[in-house]
PDB file of N, CA and C in Angstrom:
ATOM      1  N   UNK A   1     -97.639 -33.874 -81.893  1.00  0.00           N
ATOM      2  CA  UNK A   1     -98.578 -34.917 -82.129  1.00  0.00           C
ATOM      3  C   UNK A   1     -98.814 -35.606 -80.789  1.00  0.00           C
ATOM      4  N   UNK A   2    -100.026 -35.736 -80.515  1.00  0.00           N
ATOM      5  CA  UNK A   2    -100.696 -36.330 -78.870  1.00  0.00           C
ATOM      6  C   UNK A   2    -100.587 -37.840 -79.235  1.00  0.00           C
ATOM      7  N   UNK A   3     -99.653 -38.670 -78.920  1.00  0.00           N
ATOM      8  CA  UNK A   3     -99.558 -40.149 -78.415  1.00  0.00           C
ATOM      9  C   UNK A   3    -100.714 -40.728 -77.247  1.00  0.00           C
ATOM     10  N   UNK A   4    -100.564 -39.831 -76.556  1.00  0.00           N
ATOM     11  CA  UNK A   4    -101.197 -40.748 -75.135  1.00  0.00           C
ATOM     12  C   UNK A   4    -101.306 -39.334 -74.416  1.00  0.00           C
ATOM     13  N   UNK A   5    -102.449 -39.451 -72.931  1.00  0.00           N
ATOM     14  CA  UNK A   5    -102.894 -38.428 -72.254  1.00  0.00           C
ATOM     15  C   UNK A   5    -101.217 -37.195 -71.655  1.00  0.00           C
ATOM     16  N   UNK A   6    -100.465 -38.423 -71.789  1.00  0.00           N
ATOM     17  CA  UNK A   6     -99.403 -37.457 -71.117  1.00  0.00           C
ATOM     18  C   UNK A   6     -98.190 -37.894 -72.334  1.00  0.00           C
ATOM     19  N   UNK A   7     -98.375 -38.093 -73.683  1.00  0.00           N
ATOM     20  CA  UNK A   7     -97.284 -37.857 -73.910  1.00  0.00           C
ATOM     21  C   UNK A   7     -97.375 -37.224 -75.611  1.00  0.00           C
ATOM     22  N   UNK A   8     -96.277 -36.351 -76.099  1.00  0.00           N
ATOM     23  CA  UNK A   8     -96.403 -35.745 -77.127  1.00  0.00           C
ATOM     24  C   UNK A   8     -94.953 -35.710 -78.008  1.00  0.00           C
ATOM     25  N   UNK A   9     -95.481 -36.182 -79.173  1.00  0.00           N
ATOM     26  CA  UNK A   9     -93.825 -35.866 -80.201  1.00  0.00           C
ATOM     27  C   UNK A   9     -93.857 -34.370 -80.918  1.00  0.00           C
ATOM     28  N   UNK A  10     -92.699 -33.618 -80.738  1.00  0.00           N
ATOM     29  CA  UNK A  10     -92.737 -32.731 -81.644  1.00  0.00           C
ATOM     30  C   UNK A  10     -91.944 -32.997 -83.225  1.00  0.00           C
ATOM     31  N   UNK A  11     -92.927 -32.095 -84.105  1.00  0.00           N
ATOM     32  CA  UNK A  11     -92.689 -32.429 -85.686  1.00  0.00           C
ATOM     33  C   UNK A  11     -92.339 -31.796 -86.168  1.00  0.00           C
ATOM     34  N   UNK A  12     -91.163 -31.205 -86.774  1.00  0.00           N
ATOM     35  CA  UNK A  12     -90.892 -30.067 -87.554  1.00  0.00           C
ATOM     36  C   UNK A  12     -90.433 -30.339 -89.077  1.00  0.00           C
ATOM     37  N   UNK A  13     -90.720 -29.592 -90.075  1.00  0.00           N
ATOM     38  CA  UNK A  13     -90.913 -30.177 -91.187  1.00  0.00           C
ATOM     39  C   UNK A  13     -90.461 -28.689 -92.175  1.00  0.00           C
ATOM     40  N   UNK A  14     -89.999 -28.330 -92.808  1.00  0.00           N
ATOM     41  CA  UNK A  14     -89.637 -26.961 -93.609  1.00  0.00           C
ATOM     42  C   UNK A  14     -88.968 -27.375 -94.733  1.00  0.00           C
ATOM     43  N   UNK A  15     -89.594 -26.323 -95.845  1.00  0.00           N
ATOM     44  CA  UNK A  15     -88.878 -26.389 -97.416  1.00  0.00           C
ATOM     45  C   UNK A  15     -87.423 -25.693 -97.153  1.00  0.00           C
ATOM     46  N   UNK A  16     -86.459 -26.225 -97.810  1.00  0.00           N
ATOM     47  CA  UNK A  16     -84.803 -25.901 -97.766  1.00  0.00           C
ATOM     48  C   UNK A  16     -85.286 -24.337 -98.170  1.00  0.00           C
ATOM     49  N   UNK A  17     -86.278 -23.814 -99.223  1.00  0.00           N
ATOM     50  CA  UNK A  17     -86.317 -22.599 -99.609  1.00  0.00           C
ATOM     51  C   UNK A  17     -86.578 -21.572 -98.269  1.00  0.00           C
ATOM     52  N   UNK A  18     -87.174 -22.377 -97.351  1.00  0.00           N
ATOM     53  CA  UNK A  18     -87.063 -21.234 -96.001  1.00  0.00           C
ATOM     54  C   UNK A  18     -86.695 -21.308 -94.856  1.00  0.00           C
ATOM     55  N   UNK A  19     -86.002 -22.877 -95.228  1.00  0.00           N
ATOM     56  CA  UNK A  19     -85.278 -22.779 -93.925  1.00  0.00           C
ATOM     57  C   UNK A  19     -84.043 -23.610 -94.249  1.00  0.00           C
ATOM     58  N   UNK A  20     -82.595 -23.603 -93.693  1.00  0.00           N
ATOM     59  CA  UNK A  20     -81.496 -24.127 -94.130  1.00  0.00           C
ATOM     60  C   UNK A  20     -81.299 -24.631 -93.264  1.00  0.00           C
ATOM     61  N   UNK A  21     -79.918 -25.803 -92.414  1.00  0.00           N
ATOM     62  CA  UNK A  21     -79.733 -26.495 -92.072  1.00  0.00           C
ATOM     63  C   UNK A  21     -79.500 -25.736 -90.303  1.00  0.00           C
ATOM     64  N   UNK A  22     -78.419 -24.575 -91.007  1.00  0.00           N
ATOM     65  CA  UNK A  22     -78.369 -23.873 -89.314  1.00  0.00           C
ATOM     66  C   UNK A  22     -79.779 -23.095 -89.265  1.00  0.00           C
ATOM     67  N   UNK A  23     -80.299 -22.652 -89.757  1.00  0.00           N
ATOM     68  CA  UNK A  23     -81.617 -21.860 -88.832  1.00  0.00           C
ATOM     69  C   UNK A  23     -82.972 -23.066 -88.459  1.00  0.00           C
ATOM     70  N   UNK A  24     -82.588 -24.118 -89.116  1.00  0.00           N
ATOM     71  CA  UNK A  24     -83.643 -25.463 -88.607  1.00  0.00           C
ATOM     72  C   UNK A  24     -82.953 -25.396 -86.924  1.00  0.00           C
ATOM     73  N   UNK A  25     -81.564 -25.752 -86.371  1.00  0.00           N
ATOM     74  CA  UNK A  25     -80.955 -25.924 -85.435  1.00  0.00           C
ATOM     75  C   UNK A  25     -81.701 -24.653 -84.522  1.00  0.00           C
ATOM     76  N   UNK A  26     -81.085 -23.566 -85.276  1.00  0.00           N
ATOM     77  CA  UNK A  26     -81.443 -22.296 -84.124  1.00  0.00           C
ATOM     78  C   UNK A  26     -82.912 -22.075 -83.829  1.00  0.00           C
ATOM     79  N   UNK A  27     -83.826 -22.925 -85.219  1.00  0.00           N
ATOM     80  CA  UNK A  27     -85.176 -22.495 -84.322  1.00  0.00           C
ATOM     81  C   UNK A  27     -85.604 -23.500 -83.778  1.00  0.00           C
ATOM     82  N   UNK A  28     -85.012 -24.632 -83.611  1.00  0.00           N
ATOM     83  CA  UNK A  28     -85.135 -25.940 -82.337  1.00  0.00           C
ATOM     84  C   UNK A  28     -84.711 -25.457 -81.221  1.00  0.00           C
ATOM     85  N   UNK A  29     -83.993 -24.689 -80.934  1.00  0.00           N
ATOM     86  CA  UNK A  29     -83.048 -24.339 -79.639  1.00  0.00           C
ATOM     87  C   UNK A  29     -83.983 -23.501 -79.120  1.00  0.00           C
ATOM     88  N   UNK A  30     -84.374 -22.462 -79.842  1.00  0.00           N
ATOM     89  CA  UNK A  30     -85.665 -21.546 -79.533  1.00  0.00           C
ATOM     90  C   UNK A  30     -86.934 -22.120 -78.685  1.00  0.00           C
ATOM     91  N   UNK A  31     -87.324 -23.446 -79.665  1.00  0.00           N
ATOM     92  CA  UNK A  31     -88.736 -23.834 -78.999  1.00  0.00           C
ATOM     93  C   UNK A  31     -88.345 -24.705 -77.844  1.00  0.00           C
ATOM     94  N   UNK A  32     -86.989 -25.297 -77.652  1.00  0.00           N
ATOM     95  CA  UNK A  32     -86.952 -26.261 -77.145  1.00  0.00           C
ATOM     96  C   UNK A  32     -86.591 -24.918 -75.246  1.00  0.00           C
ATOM     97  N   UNK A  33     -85.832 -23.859 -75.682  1.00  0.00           N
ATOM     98  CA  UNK A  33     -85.953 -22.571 -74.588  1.00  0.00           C
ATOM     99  C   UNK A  33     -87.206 -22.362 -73.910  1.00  0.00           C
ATOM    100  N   UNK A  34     -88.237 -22.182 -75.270  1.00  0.00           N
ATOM    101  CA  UNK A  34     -89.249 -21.502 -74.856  1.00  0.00           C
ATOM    102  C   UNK A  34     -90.288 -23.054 -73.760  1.00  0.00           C
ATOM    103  N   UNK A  35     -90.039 -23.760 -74.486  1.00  0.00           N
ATOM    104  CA  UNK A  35     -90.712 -24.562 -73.685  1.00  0.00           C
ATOM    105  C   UNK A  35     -90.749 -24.834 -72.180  1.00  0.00           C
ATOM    106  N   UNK A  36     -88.828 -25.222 -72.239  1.00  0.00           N
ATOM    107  CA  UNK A  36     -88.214 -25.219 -71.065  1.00  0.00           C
ATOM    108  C   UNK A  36     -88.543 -24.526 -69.986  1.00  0.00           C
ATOM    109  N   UNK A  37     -88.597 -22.796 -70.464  1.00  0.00           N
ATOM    110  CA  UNK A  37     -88.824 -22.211 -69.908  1.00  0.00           C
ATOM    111  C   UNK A  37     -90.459 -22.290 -69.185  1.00  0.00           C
ATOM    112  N   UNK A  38     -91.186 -22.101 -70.430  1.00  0.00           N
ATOM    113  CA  UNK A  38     -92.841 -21.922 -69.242  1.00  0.00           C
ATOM    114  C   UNK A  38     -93.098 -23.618 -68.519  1.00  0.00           C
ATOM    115  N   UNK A  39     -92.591 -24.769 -68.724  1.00  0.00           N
ATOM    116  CA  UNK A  39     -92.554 -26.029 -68.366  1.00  0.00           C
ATOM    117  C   UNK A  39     -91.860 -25.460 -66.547  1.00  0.00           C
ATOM    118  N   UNK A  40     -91.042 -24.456 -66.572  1.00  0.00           N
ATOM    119  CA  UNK A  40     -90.678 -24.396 -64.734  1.00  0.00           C
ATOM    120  C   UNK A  40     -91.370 -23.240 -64.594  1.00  0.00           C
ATOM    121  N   UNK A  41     -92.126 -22.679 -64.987  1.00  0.00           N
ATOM    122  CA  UNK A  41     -93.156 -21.288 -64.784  1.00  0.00           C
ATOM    123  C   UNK A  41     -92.216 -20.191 -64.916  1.00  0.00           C
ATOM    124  N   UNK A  42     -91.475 -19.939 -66.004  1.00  0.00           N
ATOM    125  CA  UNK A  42     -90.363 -18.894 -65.935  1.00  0.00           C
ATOM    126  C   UNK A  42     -91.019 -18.220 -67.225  1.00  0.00           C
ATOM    127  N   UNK A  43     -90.636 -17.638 -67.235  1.00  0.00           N
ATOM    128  CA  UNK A  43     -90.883 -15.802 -68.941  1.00  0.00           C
ATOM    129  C   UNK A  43     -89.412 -16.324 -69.742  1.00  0.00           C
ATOM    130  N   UNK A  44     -89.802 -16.625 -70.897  1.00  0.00           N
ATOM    131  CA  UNK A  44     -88.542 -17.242 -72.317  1.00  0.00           C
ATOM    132  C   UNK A  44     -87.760 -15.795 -71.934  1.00  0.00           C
ATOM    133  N   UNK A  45     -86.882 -15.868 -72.901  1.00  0.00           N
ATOM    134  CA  UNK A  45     -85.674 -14.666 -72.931  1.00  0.00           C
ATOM    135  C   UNK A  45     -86.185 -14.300 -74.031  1.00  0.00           C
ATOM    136  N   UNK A  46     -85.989 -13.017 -74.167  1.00  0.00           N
ATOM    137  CA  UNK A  46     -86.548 -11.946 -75.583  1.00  0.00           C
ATOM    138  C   UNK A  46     -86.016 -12.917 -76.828  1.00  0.00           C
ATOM    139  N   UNK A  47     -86.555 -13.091 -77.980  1.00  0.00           N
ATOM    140  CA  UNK A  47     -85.809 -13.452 -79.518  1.00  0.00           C
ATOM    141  C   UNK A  47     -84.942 -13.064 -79.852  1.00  0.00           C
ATOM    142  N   UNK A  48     -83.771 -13.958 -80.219  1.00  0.00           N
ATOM    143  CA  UNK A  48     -82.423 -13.195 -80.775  1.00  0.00           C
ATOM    144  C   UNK A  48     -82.909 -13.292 -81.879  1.00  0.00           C
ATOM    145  N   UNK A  49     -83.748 -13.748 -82.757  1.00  0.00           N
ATOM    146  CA  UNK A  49     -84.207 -13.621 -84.173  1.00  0.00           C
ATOM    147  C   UNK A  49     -84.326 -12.059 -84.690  1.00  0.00           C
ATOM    148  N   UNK A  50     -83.757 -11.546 -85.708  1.00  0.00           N
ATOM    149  CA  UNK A  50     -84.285 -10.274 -86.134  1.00  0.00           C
ATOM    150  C   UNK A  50     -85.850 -10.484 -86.573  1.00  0.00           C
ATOM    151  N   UNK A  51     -86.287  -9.626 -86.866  1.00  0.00           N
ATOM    152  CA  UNK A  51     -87.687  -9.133 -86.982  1.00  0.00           C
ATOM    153  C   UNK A  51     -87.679  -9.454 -88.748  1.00  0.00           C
ATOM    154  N   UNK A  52     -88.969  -9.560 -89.233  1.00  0.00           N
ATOM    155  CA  UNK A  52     -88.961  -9.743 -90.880  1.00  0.00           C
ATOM    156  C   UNK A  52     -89.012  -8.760 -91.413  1.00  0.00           C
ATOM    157  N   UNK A  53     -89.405  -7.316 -90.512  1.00  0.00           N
ATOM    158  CA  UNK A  53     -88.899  -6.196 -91.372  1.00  0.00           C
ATOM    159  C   UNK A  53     -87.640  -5.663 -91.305  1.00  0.00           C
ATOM    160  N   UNK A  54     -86.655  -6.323 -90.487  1.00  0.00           N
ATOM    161  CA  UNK A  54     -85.412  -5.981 -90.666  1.00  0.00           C
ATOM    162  C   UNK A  54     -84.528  -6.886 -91.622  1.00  0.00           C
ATOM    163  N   UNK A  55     -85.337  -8.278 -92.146  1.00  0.00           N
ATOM    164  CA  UNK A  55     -85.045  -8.975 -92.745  1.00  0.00           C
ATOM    165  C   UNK A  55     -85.267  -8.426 -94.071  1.00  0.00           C
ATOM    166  N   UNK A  56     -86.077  -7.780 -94.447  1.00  0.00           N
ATOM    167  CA  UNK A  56     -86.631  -7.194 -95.792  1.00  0.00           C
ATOM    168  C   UNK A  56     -85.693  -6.171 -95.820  1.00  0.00           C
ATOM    169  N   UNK A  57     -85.479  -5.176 -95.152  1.00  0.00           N
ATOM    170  CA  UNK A  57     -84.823  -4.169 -95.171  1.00  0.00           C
ATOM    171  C   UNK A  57     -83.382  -4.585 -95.901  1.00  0.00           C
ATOM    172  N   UNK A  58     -82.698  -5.075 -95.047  1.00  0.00           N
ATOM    173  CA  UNK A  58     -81.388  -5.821 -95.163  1.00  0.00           C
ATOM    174  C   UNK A  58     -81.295  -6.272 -96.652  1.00  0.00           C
ATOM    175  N   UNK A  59     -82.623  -6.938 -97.362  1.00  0.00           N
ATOM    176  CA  UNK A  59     -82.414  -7.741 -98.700  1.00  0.00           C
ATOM    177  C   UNK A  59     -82.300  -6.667 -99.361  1.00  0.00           C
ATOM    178  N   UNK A  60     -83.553  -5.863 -99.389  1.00  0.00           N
ATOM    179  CA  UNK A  60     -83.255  -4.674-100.250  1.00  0.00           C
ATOM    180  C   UNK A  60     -82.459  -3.805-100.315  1.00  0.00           C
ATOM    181  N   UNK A  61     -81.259  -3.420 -99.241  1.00  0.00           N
ATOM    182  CA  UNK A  61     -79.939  -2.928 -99.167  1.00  0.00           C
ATOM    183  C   UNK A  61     -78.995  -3.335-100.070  1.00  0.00           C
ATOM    184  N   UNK A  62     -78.915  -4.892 -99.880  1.00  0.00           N
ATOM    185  CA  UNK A  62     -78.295  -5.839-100.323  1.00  0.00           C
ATOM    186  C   UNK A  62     -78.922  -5.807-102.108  1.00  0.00           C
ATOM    187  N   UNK A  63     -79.442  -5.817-102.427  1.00  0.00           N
ATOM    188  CA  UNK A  63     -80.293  -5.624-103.676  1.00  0.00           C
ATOM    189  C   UNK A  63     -79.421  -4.552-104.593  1.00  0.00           C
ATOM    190  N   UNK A  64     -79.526  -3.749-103.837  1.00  0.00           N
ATOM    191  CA  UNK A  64     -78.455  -1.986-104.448  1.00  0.00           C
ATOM    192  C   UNK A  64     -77.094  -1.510-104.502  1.00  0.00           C
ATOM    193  N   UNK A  65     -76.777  -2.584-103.467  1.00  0.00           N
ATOM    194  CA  UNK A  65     -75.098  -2.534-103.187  1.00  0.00           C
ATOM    195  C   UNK A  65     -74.626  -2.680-103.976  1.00  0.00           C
ATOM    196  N   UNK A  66     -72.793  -2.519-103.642  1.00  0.00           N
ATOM    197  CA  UNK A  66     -72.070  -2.527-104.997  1.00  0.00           C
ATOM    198  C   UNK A  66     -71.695  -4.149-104.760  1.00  0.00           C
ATOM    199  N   UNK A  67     -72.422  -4.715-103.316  1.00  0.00           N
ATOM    200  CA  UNK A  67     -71.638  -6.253-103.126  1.00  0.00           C
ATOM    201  C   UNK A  67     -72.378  -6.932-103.617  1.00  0.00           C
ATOM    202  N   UNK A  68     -73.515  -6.407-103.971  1.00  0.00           N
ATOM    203  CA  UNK A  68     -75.026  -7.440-105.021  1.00  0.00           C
ATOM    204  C   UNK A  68     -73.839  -7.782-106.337  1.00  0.00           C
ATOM    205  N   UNK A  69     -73.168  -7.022-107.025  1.00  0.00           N
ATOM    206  CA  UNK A  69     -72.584  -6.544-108.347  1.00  0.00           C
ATOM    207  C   UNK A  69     -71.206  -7.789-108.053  1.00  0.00           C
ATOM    208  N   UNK A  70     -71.066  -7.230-107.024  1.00  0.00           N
ATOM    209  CA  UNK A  70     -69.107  -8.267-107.102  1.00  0.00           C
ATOM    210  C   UNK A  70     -69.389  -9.862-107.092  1.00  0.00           C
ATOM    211  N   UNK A  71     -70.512 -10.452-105.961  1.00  0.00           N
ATOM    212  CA  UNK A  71     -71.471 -11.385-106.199  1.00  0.00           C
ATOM    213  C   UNK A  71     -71.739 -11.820-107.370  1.00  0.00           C
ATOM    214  N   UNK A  72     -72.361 -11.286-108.100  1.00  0.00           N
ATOM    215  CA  UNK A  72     -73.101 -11.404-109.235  1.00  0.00           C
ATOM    216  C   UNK A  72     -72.047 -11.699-110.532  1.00  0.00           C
ATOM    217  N   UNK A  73     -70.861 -10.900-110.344  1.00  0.00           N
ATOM    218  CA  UNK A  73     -70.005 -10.571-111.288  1.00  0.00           C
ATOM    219  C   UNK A  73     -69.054 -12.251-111.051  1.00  0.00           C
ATOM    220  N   UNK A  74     -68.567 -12.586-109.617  1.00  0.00           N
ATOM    221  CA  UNK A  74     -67.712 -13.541-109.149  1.00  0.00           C
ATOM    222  C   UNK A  74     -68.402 -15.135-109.586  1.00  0.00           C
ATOM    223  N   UNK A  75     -70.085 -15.300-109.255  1.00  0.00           N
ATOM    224  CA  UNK A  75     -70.445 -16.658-109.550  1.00  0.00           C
ATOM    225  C   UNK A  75     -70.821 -16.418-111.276  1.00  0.00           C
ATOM    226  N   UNK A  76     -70.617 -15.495-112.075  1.00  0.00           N
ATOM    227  CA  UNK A  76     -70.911 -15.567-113.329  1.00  0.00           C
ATOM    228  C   UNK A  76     -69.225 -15.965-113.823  1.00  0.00           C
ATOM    229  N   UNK A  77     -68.557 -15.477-113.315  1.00  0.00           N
ATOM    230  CA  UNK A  77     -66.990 -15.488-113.491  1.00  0.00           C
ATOM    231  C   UNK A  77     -67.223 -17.536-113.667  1.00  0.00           C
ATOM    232  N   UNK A  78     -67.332 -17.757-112.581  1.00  0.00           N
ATOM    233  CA  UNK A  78     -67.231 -19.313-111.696  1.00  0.00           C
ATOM    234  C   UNK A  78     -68.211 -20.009-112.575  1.00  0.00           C
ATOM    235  N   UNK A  79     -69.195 -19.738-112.973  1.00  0.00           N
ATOM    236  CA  UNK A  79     -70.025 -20.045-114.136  1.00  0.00           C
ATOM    237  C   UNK A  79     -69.427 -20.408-115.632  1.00  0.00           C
ATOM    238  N   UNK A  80     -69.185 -19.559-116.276  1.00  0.00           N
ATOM    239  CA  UNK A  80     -68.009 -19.605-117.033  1.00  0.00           C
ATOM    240  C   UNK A  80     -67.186 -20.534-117.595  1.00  0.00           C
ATOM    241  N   UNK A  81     -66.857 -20.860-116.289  1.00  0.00           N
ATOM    242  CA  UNK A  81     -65.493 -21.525-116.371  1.00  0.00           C
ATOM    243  C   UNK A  81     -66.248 -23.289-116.033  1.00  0.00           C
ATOM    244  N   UNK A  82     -67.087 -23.662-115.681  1.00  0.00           N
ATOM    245  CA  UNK A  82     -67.451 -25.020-115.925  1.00  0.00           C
ATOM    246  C   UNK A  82     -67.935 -25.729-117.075  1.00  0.00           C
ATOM    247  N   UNK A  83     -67.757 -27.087-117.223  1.00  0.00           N
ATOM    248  CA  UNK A  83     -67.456 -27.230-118.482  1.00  0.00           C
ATOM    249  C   UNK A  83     -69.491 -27.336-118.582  1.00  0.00           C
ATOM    250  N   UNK A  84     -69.866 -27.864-120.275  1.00  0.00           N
ATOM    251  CA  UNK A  84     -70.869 -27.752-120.446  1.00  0.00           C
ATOM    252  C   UNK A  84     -71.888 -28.964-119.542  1.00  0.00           C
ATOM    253  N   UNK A  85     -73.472 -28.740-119.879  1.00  0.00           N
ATOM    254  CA  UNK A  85     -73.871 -29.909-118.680  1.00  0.00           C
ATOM    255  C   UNK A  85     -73.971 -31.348-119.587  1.00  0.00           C
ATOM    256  N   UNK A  86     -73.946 -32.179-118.929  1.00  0.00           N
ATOM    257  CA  UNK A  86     -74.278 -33.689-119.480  1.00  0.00           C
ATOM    258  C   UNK A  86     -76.012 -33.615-119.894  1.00  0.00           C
ATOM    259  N   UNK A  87     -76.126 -34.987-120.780  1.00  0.00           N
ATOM    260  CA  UNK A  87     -77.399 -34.845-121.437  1.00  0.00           C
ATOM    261  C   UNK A  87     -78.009 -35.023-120.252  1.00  0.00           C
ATOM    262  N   UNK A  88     -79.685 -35.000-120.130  1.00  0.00           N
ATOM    263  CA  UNK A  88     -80.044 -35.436-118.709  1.00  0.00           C
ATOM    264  C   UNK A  88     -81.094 -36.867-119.215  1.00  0.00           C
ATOM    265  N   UNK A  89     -80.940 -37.685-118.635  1.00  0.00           N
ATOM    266  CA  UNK A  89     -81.914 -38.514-118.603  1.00  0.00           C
ATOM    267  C   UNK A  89     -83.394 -38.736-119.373  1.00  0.00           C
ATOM    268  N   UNK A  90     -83.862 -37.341-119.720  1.00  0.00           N
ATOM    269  CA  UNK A  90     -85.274 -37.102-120.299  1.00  0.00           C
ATOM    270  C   UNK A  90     -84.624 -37.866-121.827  1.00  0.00           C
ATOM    271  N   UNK A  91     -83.120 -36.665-122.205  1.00  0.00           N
ATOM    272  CA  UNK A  91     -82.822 -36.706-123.794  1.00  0.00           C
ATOM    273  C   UNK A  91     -82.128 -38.278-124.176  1.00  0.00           C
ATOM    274  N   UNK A  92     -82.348 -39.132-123.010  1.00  0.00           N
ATOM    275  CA  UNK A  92     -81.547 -40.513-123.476  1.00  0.00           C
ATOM    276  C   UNK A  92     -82.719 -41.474-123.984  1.00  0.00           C
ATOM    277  N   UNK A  93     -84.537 -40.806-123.622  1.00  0.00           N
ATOM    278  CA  UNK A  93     -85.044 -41.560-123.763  1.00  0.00           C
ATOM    279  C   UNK A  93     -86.572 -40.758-124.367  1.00  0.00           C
ATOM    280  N   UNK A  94     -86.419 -40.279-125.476  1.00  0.00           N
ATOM    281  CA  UNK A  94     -87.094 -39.453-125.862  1.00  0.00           C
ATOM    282  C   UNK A  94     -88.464 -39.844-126.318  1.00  0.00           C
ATOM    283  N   UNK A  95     -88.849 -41.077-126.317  1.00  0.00           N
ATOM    284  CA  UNK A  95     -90.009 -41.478-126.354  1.00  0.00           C
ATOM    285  C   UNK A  95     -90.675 -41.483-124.855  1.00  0.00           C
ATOM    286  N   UNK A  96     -90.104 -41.217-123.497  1.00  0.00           N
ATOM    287  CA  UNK A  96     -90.648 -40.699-122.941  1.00  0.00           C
ATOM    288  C   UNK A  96     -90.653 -42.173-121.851  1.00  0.00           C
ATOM    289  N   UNK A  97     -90.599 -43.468-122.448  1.00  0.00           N
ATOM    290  CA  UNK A  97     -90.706 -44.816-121.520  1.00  0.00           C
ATOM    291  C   UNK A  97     -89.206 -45.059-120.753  1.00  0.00           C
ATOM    292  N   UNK A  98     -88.673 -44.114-120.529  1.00  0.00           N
ATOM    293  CA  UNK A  98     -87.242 -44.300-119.655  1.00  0.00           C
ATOM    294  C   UNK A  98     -87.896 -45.084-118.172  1.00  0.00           C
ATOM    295  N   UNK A  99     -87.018 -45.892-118.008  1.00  0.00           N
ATOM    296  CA  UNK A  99     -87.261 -46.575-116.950  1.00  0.00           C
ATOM    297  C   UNK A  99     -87.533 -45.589-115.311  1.00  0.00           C
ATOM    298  N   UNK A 100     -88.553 -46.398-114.562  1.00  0.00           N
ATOM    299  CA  UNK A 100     -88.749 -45.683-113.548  1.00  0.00           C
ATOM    300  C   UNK A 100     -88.339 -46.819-112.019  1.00  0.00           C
ATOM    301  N   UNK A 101     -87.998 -46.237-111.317  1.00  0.00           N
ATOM    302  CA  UNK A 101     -87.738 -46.648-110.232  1.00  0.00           C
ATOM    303  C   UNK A 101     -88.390 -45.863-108.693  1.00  0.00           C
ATOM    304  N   UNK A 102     -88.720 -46.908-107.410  1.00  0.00           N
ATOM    305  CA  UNK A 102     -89.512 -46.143-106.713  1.00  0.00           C
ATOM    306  C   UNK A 102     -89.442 -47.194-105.419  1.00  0.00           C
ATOM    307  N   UNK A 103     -88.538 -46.265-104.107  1.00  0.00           N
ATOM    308  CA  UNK A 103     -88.711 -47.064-103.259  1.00  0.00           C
ATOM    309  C   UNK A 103     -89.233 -46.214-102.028  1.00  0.00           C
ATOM    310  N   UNK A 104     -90.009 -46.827-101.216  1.00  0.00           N
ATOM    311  CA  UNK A 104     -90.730 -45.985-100.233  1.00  0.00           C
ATOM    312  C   UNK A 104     -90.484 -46.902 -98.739  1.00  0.00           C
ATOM    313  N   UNK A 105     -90.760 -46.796 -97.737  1.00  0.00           N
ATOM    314  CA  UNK A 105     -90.590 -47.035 -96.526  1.00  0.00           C
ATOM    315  C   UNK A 105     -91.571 -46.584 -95.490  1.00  0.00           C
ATOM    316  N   UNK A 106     -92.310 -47.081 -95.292  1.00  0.00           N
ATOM    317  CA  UNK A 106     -93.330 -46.365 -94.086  1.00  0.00           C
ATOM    318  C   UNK A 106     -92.806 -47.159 -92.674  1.00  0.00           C
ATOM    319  N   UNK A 107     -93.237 -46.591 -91.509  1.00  0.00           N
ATOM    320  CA  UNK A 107     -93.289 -47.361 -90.297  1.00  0.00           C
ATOM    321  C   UNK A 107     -94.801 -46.792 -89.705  1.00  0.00           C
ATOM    322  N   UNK A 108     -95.445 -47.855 -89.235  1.00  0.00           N
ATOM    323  CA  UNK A 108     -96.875 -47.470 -88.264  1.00  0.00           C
ATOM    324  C   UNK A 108     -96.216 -47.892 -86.770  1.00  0.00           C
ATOM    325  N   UNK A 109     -96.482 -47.066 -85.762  1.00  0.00           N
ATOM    326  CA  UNK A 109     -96.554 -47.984 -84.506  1.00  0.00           C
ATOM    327  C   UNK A 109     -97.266 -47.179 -83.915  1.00  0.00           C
ATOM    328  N   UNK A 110     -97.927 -48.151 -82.722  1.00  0.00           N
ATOM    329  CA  UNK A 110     -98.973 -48.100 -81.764  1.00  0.00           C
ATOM    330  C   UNK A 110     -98.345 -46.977 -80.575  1.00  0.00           C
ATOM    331  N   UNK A 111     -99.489 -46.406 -79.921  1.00  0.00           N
ATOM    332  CA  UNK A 111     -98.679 -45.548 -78.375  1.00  0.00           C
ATOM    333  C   UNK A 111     -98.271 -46.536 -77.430  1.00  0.00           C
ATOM    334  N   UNK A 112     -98.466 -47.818 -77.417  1.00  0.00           N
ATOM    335  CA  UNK A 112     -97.904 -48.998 -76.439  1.00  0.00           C
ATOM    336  C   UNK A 112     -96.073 -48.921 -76.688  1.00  0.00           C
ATOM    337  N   UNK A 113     -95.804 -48.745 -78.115  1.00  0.00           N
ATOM    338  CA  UNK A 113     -94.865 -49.021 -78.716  1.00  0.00           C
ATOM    339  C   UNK A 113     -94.061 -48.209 -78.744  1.00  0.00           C
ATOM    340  N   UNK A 114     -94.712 -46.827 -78.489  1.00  0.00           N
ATOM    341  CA  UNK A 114     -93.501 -45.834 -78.666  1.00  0.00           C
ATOM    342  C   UNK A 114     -93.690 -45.501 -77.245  1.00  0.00           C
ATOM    343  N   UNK A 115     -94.176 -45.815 -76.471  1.00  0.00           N
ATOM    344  CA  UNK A 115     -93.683 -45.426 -74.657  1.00  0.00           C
ATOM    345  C   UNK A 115     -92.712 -46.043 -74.215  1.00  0.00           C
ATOM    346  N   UNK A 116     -92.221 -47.102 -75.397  1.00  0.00           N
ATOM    347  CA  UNK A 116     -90.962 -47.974 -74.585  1.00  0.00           C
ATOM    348  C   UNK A 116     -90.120 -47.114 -74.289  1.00  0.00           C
TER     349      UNK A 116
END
């Protein structure tokens, strides 16, 4: 995002469904490389990232294995064994007027303000 002629925030923003806590880290380290890098006129270092068709590959391996099965077999095991769930909130108030709650927070500031 462009603040001012010379200055810029970067924003990164991702659903947990595609990105988790360490690959948010590793692909900051990436841009923050790649930047680094052409910022002194240098060529980034190749991607340690695998490729998405080696990523596909890998799932669908994983898909057929016998470790899909021991997986599958171990959190159903672990499943099992917890007790049942509590009512949820909807079933305490079945006419539907269950109380609502809602707190939000914005901040605005000016480019004067964030050059401090």
């Amino acid at each position: 995002m462009r603040v001012a002629d010379d200055r810029w925030f970067w924003y990164q923003r991702y659903h947990h469904l595609l990105v988790d806590g360490f690959s948010f880290t590793a692909i900051t380290r990436r841009v923050a490389h790649i930047y680094s890098r052409l910022r002194r006129g240098e060529t980034p270092d190749p991607t340690p990232f695998s490729g998405f068709g080696e990523v596909v590959a890998e799932y669908q391996a994983y898909q057929q294995s016998a470790g899909r099965q021991r997986d599958a077999d171990y959190w159903r095991d672990k499943a099992a064994q917890l007790p049942p769930p509590r009512p949820s909130a909807r079933s305490r108030w079945p006419d539907r007027r269950r109380p609502r709650a809602f707190t939000g927070l914005s901040q605005h500031c000016s480019a004067p303000i964030l050059r401090r």
